[in-house]
N, C-alpha and C. Protein backbone atom coordinates (compact mmCIF):
# COMPACT_ATOMS: atom_id res chain seq x y z
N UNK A 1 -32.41 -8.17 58.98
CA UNK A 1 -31.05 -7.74 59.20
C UNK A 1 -30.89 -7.06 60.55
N UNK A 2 -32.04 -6.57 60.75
CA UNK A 2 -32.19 -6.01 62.42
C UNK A 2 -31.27 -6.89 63.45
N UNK A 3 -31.68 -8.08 63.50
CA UNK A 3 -31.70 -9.33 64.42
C UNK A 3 -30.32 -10.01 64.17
N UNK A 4 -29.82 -9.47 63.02
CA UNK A 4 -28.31 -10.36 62.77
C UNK A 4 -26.97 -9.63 63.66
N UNK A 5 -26.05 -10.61 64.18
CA UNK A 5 -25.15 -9.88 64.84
C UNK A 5 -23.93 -9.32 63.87
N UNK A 6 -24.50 -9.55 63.07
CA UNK A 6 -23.26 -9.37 61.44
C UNK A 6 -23.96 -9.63 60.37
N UNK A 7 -23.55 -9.04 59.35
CA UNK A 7 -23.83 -9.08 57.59
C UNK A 7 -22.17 -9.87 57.37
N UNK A 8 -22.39 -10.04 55.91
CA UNK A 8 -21.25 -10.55 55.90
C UNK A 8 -21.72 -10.68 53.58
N UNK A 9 -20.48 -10.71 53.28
CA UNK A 9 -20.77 -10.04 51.81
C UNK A 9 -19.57 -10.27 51.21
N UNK A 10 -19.83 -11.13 50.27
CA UNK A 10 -19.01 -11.82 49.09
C UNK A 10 -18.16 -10.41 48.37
N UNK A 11 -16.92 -9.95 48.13
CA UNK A 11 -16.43 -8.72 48.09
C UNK A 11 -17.30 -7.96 46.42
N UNK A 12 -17.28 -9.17 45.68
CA UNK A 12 -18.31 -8.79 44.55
C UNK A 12 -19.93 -7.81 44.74
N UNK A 13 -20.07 -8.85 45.56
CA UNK A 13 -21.47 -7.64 46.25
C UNK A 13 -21.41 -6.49 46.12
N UNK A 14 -20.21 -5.98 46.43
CA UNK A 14 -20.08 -5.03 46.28
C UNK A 14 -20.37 -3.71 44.95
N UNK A 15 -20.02 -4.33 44.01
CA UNK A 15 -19.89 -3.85 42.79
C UNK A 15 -21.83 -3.81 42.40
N UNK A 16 -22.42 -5.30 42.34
CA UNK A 16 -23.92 -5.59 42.42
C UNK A 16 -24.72 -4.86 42.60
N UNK A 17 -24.68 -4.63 44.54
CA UNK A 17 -25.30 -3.86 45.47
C UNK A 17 -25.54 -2.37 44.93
N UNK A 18 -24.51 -1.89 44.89
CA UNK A 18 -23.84 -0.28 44.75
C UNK A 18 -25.21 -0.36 42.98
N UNK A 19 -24.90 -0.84 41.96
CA UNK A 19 -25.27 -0.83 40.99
C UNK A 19 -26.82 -1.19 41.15
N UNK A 20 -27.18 -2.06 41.62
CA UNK A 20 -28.29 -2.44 41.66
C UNK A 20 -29.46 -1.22 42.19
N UNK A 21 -28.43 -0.57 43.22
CA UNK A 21 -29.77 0.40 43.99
C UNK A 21 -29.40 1.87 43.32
N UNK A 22 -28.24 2.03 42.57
CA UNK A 22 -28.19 3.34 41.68
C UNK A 22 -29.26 3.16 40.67
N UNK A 23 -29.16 2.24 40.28
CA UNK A 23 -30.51 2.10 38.95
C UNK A 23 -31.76 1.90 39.34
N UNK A 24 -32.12 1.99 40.64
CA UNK A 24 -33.57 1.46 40.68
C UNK A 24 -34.14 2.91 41.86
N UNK A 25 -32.72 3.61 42.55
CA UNK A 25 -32.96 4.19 43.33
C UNK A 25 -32.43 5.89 43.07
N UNK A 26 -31.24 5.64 42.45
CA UNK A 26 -30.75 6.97 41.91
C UNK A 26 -29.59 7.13 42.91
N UNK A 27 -28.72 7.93 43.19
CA UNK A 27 -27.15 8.73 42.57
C UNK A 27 -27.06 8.99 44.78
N UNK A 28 -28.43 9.50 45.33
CA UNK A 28 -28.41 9.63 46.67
C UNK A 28 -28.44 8.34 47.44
N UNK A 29 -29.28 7.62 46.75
CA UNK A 29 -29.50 6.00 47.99
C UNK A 29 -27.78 4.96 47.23
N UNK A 30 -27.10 5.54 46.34
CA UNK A 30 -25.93 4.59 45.85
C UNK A 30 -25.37 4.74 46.74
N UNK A 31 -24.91 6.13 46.90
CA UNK A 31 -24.38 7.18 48.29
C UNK A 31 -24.46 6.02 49.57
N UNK A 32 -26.07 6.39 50.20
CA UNK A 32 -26.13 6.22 51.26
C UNK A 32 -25.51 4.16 51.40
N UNK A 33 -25.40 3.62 50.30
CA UNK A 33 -25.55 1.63 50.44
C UNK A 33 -23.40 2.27 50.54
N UNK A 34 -22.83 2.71 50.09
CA UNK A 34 -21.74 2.54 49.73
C UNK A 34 -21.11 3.32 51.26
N UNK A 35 -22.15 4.37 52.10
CA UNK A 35 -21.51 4.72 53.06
C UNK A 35 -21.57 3.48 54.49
N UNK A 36 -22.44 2.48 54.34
CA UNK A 36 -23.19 1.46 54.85
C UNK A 36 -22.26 0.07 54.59
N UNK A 37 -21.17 0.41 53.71
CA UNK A 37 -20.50 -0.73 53.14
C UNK A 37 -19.31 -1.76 54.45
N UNK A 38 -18.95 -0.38 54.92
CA UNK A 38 -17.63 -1.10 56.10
C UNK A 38 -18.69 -1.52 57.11
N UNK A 39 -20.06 -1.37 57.46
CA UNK A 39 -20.53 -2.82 58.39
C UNK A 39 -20.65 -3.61 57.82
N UNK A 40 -20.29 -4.14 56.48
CA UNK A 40 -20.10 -5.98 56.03
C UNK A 40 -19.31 -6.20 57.08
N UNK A 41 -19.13 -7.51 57.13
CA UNK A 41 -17.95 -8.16 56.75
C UNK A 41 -17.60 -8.58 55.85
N UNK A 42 -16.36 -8.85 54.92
CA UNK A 42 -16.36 -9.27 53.73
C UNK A 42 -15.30 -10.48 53.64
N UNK A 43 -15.97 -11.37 52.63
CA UNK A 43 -15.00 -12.60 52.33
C UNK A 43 -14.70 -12.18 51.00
N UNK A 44 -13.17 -12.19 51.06
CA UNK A 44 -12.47 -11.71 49.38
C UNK A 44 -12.42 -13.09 48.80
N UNK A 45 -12.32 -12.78 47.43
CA UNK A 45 -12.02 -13.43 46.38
C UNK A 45 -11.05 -13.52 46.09
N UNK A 46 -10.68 -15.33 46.28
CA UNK A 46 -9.00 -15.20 46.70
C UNK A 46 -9.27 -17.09 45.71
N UNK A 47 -8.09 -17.52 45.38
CA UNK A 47 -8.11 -19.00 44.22
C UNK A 47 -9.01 -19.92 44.94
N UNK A 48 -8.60 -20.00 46.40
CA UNK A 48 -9.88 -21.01 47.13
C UNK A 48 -11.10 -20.54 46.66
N UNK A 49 -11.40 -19.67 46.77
CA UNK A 49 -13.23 -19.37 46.50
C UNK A 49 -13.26 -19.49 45.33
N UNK A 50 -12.75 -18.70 44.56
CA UNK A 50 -12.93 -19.39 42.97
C UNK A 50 -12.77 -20.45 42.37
N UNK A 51 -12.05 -21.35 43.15
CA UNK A 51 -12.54 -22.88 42.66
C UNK A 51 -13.74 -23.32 43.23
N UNK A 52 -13.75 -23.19 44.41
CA UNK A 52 -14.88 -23.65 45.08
C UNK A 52 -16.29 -23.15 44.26
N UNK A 53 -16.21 -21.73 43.85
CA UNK A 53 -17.36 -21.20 43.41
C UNK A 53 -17.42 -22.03 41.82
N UNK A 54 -16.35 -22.44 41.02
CA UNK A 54 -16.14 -23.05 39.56
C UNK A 54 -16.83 -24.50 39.96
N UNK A 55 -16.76 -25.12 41.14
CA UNK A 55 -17.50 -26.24 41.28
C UNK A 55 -18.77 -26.42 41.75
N UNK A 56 -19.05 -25.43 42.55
CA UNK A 56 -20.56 -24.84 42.81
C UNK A 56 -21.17 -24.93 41.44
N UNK A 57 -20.59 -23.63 40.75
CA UNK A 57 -21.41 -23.20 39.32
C UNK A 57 -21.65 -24.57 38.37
N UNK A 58 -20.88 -25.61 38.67
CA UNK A 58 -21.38 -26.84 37.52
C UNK A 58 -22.25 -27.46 38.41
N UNK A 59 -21.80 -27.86 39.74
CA UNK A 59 -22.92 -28.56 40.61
C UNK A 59 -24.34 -28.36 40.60
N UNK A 60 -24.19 -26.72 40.75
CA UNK A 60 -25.54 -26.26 40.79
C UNK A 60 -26.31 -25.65 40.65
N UNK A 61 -25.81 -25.70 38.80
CA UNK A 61 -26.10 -24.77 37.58
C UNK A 61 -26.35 -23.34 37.78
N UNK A 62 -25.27 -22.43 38.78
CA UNK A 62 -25.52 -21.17 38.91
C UNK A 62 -24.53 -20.72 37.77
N UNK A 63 -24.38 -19.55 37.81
CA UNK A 63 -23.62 -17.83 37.09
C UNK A 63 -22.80 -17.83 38.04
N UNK A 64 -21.76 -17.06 37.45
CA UNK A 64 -19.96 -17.14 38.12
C UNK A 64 -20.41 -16.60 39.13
N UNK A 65 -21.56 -14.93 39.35
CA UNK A 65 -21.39 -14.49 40.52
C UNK A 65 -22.40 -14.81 41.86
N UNK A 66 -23.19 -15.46 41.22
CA UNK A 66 -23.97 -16.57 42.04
C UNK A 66 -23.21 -17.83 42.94
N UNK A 67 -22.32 -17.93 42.17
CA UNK A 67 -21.20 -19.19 42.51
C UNK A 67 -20.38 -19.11 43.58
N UNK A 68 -20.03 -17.67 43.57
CA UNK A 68 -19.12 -16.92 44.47
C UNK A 68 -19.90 -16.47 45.45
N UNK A 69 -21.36 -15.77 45.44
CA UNK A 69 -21.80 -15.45 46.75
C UNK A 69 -22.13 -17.07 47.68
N UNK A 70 -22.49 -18.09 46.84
CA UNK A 70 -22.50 -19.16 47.75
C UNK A 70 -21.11 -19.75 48.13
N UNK A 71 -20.27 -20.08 47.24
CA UNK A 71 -18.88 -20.37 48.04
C UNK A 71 -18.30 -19.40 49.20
N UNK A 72 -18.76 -18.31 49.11
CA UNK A 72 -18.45 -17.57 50.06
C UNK A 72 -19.29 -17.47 51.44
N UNK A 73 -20.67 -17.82 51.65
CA UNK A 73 -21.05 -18.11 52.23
C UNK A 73 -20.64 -19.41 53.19
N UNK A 74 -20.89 -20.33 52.20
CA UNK A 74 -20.14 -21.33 52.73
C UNK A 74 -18.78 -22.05 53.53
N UNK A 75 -18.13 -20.53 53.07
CA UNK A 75 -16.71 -20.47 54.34
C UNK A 75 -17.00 -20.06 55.56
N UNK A 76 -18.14 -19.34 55.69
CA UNK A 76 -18.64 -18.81 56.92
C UNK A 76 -18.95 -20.52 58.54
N UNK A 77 -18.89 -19.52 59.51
CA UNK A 77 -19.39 -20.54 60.58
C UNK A 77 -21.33 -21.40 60.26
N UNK A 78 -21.51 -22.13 60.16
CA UNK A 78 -22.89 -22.54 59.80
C UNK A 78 -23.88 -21.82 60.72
N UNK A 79 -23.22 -22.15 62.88
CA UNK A 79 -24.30 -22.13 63.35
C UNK A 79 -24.69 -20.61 63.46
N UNK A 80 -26.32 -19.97 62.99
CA UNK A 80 -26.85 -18.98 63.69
C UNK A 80 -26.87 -18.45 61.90
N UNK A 81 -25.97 -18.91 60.75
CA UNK A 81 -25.75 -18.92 59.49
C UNK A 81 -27.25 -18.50 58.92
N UNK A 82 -27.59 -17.53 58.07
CA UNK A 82 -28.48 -17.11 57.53
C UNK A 82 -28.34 -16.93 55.80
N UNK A 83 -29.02 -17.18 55.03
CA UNK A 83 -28.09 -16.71 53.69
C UNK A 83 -29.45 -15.88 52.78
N UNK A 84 -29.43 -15.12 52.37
CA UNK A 84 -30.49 -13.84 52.27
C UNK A 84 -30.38 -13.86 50.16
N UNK A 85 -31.66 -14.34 49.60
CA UNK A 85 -31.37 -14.25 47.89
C UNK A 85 -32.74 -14.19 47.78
N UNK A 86 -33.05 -14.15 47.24
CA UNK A 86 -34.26 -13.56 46.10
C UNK A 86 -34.71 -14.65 45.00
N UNK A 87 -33.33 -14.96 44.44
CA UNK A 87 -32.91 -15.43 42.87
C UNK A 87 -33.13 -17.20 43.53
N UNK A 88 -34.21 -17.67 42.47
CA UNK A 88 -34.77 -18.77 42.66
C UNK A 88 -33.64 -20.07 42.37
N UNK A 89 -32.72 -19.74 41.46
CA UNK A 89 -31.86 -20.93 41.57
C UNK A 89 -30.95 -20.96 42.48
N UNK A 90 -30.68 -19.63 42.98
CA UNK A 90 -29.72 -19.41 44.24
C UNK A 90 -29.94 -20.15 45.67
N UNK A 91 -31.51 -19.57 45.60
CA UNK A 91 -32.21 -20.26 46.88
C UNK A 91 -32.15 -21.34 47.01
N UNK A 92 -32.12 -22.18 45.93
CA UNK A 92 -32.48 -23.78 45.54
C UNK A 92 -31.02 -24.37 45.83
N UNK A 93 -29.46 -23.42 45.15
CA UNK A 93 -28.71 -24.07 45.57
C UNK A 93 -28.30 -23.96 46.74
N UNK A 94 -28.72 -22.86 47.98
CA UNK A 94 -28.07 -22.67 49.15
C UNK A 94 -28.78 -23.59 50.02
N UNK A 95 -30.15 -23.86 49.72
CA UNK A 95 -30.71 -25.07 50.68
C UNK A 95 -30.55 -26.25 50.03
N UNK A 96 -30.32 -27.03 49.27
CA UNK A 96 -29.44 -27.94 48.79
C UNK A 96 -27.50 -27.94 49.62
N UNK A 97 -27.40 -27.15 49.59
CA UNK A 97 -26.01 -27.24 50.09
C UNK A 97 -25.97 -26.47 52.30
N UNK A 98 -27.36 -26.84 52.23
CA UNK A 98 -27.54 -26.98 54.04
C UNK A 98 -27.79 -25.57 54.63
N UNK A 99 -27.60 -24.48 53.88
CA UNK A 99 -27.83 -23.59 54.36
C UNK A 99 -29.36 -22.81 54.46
N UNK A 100 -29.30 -22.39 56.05
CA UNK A 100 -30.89 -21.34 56.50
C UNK A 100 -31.21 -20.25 55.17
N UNK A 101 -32.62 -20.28 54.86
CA UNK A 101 -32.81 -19.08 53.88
C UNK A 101 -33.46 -18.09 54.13
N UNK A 102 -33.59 -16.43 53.85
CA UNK A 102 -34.49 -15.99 53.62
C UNK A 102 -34.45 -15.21 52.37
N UNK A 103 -35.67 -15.00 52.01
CA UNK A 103 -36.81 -15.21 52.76
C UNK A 103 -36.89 -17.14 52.27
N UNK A 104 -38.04 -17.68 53.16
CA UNK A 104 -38.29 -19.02 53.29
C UNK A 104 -38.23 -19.92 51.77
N UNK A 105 -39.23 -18.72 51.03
CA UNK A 105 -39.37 -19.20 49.80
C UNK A 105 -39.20 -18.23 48.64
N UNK A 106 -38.33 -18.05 47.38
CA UNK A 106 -37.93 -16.44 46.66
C UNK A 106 -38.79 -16.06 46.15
N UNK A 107 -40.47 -16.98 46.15
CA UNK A 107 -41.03 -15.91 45.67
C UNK A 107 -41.92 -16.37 44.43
């Protein structure tokens, strides 16, 4: 993330993120991800993405909010395009659908 000239974050992330590192990190590091939040950029969830993400999710057997961080990605510019998951079917559908990953492989 050093090296990126932008983040950029499905508006759901939001809710995820914040939750994800209160439970694993506690009540100070929720703090510090939520004061860290306005350098996203963010793509809202608006009827385009949610169809797009409703046809993702059958295409390529993800979860609604899996569906949405890749449709949302996918509105983005491609070139210099990075897309950052963990989650092994995620990975599988973002390089299937052309996009750079990291890490290379989830793992």
């Amino acid at each position: 993330m050093e090296r990126a000239d932008g983040w950029f974050m499905c508006r759901v992330g939001f809710v995820e993120t914040v939750r994800a590192v209160g439970v694993v990190a506690g009540e100070q590091a929720m703090r510090a991800v939520k004061n860290e939040w306005p350098a996203f950029g963010i793509i809202e969830v608006d009827q385009s993405l949610v169809e797009d993400a409703a046809t993702l999710g059958i295409k390529r057997g993800l979860g609604s909010l899996d569906s949405l961080h890749l449709a949302a990605a996918l509105v983005l510019p491609r070139n210099d395009l990075v897309f950052a998951t963990w989650d092994r079917r995620l990975h599988t559908a973002a390089g299937t659908e052309g996009l750079q990953r990291v890490p290379a492989s989830p793992g």
